[in-house]
N, C-alpha and C. Protein backbone atom coordinates (compact mmCIF):
# COMPACT_ATOMS: atom_id res chain seq x y z
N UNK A 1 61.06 73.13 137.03
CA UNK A 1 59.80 72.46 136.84
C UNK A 1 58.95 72.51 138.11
N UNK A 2 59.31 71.87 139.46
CA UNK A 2 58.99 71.93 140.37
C UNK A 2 57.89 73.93 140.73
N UNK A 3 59.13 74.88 140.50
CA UNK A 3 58.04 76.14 140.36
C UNK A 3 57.03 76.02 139.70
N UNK A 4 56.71 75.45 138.41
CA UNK A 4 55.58 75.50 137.44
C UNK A 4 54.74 75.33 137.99
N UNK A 5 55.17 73.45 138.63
CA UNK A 5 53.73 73.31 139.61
C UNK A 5 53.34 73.73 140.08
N UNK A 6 54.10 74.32 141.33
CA UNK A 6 53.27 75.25 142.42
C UNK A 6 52.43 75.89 142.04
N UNK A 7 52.59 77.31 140.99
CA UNK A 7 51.98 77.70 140.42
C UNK A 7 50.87 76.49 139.68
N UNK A 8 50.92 76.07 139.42
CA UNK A 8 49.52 75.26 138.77
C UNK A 8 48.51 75.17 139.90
N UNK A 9 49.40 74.33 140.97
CA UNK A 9 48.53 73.72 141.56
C UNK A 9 47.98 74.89 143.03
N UNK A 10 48.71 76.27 142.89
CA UNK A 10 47.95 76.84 143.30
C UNK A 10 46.54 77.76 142.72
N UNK A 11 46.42 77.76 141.04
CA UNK A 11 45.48 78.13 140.50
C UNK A 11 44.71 76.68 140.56
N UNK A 12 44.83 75.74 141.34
CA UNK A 12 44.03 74.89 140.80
C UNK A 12 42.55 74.70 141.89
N UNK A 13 42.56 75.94 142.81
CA UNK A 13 41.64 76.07 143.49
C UNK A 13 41.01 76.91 143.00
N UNK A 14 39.34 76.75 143.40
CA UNK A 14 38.37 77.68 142.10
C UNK A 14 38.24 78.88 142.74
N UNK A 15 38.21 79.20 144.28
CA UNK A 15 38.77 80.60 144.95
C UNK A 15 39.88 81.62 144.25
N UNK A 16 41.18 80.45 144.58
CA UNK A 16 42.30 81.26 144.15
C UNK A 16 42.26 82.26 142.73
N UNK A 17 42.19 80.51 141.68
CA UNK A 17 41.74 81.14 140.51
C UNK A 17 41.03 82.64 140.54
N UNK A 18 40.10 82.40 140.82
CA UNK A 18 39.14 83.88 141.02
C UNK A 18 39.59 85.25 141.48
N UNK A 19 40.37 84.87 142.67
CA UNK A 19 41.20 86.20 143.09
C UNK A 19 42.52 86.33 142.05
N UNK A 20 42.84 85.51 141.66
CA UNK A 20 43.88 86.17 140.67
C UNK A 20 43.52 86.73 139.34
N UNK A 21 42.37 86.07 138.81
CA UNK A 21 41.40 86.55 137.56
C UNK A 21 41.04 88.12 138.23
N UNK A 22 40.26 88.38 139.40
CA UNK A 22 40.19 89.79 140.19
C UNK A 22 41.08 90.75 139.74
N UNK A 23 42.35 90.31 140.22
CA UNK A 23 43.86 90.93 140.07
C UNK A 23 44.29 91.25 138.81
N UNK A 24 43.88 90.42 137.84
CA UNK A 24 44.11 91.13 136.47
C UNK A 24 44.05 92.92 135.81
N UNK A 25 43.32 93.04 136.83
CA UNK A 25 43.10 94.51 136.92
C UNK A 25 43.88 95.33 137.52
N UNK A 26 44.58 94.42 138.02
CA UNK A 26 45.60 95.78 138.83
C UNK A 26 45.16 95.25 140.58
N UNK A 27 46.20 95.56 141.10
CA UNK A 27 46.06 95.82 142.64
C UNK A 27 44.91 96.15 143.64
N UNK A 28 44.73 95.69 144.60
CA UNK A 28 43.84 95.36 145.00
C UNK A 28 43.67 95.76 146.24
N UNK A 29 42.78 95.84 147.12
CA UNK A 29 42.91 95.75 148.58
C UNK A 29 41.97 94.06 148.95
N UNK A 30 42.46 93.71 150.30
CA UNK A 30 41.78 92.55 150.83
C UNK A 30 39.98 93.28 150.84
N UNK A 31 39.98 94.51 151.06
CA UNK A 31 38.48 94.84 151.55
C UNK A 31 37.52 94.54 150.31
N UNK A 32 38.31 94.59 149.15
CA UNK A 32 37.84 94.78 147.77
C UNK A 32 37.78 93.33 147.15
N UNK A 33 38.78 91.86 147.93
CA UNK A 33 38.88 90.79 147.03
C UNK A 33 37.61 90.17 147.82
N UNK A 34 37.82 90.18 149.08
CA UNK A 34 36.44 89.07 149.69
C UNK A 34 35.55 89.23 149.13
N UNK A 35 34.67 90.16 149.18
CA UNK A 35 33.17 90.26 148.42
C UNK A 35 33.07 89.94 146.94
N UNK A 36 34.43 90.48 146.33
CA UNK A 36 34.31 89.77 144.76
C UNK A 36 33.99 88.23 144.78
N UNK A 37 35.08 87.54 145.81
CA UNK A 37 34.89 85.81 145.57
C UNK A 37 33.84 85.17 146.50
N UNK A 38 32.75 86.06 147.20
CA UNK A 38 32.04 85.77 147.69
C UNK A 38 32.56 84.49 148.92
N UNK A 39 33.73 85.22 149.61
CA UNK A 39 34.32 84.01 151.00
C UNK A 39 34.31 85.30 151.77
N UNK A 40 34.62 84.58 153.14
CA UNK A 40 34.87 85.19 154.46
C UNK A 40 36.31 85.79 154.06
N UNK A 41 36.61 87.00 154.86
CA UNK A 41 37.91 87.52 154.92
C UNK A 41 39.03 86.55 155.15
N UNK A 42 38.86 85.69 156.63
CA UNK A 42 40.21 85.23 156.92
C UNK A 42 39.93 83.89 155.61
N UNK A 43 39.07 83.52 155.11
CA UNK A 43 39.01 82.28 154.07
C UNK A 43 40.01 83.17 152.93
N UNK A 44 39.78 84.34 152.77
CA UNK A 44 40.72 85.01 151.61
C UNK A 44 41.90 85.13 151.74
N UNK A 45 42.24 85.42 153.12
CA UNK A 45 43.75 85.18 153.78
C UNK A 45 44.29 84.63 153.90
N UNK A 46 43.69 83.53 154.14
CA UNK A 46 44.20 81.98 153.30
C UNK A 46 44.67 81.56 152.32
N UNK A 47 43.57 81.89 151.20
CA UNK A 47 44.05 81.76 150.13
C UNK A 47 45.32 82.59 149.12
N UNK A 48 45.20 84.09 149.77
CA UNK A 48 46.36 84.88 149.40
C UNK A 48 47.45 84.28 149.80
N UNK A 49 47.68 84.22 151.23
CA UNK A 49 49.09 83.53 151.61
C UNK A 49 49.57 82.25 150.42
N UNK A 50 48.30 81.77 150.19
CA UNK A 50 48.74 80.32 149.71
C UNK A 50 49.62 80.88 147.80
N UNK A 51 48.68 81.81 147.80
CA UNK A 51 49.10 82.58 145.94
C UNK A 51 50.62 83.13 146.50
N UNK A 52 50.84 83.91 147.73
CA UNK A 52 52.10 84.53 147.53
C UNK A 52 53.01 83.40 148.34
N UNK A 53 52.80 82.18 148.54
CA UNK A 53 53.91 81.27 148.91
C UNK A 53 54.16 80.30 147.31
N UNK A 54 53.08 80.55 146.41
CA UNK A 54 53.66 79.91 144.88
C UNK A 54 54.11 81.03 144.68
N UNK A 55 54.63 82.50 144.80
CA UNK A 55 55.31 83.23 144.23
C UNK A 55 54.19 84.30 143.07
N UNK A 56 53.35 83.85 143.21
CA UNK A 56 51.84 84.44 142.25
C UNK A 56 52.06 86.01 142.57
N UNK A 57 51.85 85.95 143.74
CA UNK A 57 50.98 87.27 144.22
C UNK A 57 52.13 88.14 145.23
N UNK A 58 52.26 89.40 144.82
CA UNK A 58 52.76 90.16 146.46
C UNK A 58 52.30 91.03 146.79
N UNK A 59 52.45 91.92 148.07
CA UNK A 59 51.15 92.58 148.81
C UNK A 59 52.34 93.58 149.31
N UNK A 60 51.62 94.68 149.67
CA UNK A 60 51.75 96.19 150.45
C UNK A 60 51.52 96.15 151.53
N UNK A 61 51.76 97.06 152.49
CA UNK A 61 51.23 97.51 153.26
C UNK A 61 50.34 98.88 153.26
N UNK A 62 49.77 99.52 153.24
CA UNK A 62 49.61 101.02 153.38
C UNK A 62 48.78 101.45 154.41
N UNK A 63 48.68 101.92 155.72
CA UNK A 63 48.33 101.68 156.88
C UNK A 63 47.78 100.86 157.34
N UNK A 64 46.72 100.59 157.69
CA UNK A 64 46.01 99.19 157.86
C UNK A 64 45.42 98.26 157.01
N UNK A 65 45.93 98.88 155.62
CA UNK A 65 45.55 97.78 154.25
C UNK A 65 46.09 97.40 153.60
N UNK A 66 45.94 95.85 153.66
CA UNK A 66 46.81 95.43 152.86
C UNK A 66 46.55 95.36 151.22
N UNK A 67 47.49 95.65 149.89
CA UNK A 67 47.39 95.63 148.95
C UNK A 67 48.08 94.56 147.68
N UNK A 68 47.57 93.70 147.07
CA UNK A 68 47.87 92.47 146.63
C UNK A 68 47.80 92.48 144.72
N UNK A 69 48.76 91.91 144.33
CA UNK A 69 49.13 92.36 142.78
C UNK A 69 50.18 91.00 142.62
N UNK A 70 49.25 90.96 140.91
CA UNK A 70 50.33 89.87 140.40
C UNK A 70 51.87 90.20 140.30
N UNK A 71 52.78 89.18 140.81
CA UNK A 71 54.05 88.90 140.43
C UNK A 71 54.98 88.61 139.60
N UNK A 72 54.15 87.66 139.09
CA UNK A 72 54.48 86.58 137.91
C UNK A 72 53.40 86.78 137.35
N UNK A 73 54.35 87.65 135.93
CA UNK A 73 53.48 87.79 134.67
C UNK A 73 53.01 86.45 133.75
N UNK A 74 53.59 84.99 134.43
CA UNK A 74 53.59 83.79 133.62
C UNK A 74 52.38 83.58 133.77
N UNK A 75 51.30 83.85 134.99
CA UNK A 75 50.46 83.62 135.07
C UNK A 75 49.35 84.46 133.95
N UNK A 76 49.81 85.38 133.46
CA UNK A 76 49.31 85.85 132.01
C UNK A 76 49.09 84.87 130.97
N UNK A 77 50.21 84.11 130.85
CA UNK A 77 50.13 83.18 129.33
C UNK A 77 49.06 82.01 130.51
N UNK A 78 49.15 81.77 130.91
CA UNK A 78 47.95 81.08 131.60
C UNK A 78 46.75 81.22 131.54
N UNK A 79 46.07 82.79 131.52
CA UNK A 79 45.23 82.70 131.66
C UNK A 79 44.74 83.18 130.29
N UNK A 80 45.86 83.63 129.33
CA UNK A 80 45.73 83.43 127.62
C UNK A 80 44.98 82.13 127.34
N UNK A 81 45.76 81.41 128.12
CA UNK A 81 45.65 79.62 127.24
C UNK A 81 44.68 78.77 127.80
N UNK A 82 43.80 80.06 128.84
CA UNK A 82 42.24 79.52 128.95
C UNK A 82 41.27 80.83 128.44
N UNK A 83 42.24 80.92 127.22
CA UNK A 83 40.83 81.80 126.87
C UNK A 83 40.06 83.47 127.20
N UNK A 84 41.34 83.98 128.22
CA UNK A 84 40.98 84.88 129.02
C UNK A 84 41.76 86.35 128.29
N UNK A 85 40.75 87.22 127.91
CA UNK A 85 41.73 88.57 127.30
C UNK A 85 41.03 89.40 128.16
N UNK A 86 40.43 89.81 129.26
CA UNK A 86 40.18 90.82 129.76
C UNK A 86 41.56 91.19 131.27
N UNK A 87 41.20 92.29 131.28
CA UNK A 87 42.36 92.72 132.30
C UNK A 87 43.07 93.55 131.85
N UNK A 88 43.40 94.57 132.91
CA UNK A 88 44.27 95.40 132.57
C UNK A 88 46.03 95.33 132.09
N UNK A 89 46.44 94.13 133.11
CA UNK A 89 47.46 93.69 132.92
C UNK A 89 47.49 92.76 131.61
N UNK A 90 46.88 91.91 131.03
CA UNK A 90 47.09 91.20 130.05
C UNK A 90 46.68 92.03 128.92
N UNK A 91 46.43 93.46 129.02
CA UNK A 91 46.61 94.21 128.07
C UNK A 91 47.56 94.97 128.28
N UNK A 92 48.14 95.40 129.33
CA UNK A 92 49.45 96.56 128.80
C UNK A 92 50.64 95.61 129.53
N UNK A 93 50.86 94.81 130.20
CA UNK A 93 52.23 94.17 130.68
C UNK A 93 52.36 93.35 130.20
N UNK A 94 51.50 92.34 129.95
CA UNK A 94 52.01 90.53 130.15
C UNK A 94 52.51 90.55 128.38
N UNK A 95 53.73 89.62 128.84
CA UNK A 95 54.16 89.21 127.87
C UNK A 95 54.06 88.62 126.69
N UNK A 96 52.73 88.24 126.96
CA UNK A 96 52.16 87.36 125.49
C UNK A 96 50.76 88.63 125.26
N UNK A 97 50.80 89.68 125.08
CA UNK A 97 49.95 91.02 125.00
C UNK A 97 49.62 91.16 123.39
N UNK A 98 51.04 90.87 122.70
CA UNK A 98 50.68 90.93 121.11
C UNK A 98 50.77 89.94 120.44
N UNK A 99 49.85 88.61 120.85
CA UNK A 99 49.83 87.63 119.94
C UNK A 99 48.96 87.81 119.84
């Protein structure tokens, strides 16, 4: 139970949210999430750390960029159960794909 929360209560910031709605698409670079959520870089760095310490999110390296992708497909039926069908991933991975 205690995991659930985390996860909740780390989508429960309207940033986070946003970068993980981003991510639905597939993987990412940091150069590519800031300007989507309209924050400063290290404000995004922030908030990533905070997604991959609920276990949300994990990241790459690939020379000097870092690259960031959902973990936890649970966060799929989540964002089902607000309503959300766009994304690449909640069309070909996530587990609740054919309801």
């Amino acid at each position: 139970m205690k995991e659930e929360l985390n996860i909740l209560k780390a989508l429960a910031d309207e940033t986070r949210l946003n970068i993980v709605e981003f991510l639905l698409d597939g993987e990412k670079c940091v150069c590519e999430i800031f300007p989507h959520v309209k924050r400063t870089q290290s404000t995004v760095s922030i908030h990533l750390n905070d997604l991959k310490k609920a276990g949300i999110l994990k990241s790459r390296r690939e020379g000097q960029k870092i690259y960031y992708h959902i973990s936890d497909l649970r966060v799929c039926d989540i964002f089902k159960a607000l309503g959300y069908d766009k994304g690449k991933i909640l069309r070909a991975r996530c587990c609740c794909k054919n309801e």
